[in-house]
C-alpha atoms as a PDB file:
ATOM      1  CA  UNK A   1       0.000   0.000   0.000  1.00  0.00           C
ATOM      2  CA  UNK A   2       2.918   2.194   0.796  1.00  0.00           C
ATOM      3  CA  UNK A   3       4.673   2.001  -2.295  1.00  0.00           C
ATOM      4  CA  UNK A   4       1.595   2.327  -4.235  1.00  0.00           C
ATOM      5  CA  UNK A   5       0.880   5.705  -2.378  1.00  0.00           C
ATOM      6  CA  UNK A   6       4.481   6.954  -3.199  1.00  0.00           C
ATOM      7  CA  UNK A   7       4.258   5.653  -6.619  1.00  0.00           C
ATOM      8  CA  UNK A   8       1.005   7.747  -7.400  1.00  0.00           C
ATOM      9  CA  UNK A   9       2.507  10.909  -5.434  1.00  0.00           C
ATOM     10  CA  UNK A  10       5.625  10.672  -7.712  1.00  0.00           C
ATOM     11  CA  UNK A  11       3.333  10.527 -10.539  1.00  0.00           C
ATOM     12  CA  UNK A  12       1.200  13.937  -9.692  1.00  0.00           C
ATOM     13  CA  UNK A  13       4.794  15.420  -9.157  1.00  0.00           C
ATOM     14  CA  UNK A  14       6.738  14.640 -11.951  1.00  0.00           C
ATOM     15  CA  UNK A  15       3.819  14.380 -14.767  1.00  0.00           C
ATOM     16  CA  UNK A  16       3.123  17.806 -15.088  1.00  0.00           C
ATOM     17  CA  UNK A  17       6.392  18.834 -15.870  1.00  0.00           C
ATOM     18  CA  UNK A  18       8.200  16.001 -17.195  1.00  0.00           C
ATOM     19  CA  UNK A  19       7.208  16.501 -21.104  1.00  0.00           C
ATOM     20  CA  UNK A  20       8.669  20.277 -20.871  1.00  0.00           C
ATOM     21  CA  UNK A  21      12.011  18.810 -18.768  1.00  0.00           C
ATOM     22  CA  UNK A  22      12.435  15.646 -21.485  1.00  0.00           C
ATOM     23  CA  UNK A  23      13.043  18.349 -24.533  1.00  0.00           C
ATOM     24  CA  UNK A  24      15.372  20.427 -22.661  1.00  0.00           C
ATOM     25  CA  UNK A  25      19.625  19.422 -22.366  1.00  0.00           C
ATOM     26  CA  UNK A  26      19.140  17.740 -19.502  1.00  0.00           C
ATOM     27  CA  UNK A  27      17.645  14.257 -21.594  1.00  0.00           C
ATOM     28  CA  UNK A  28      15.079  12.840 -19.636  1.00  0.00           C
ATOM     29  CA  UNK A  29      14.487  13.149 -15.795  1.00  0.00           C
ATOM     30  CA  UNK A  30      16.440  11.067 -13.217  1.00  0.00           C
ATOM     31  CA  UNK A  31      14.487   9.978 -10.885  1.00  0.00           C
ATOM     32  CA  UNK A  32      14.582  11.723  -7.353  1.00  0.00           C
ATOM     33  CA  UNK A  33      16.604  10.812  -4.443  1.00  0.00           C
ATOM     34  CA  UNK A  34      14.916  10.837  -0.826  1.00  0.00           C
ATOM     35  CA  UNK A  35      14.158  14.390   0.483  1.00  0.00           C
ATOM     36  CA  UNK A  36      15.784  15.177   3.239  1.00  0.00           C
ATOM     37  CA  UNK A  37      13.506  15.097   6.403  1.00  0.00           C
ATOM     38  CA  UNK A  38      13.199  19.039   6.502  1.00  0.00           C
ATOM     39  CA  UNK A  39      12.101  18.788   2.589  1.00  0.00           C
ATOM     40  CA  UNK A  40       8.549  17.514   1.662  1.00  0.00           C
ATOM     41  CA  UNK A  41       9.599  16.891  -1.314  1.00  0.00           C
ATOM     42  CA  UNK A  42      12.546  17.263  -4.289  1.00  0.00           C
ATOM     43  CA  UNK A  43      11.902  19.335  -7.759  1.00  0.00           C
ATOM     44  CA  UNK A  44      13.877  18.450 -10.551  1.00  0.00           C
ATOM     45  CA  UNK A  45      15.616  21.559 -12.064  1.00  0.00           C
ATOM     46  CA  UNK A  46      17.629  21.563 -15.392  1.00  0.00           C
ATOM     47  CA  UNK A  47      20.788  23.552 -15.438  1.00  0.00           C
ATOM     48  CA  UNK A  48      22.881  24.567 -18.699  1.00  0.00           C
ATOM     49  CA  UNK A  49      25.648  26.936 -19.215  1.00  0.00           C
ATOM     50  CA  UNK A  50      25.015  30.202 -20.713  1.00  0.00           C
ATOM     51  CA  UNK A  51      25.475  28.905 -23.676  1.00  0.00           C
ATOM     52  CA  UNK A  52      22.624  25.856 -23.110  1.00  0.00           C
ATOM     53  CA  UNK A  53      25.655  22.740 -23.309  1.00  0.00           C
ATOM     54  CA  UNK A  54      27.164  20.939 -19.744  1.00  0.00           C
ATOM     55  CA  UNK A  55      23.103  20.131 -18.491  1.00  0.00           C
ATOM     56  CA  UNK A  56      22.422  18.851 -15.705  1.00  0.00           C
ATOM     57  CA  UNK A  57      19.637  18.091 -13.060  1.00  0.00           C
ATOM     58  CA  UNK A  58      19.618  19.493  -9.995  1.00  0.00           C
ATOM     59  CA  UNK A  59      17.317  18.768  -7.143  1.00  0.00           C
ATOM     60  CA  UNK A  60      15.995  21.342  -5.322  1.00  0.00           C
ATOM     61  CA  UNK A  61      14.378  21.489  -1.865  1.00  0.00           C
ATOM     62  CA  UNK A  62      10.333  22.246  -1.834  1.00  0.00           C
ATOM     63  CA  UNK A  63       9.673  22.835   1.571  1.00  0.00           C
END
């Protein structure tokens, strides 16, 4: 039951926003690690140079 909980919380997170975050550098979204416990939860953030090359996710802290 647990894992079907996360599994559909996941899903309302990342669906929204994980068509615009697949075409950007970044490829397509890891998925998260475990928030800290002061976090509720992780947003996936895709960072470029200024000159939009070197992507990469970051994960940042939605409290």
């Amino acid at each position: 039951m647990r894992k079907a909980v996360l599994a559909a919380i996941m899903l309302g997170i990342l669906a929204p926003t994980a068509g615009a975050l697949a075409r950007s550098g970044c490829g397509s979204q890891p998925l998260p690690p475990l928030p800290s416990v002061n976090c509720k939860t992780l947003r996936p953030v895709c960072r470029c140079d200024s000159k939009g090359q070197n992507c990469h996710w970051k994960f940042i802290c939605k409290r």
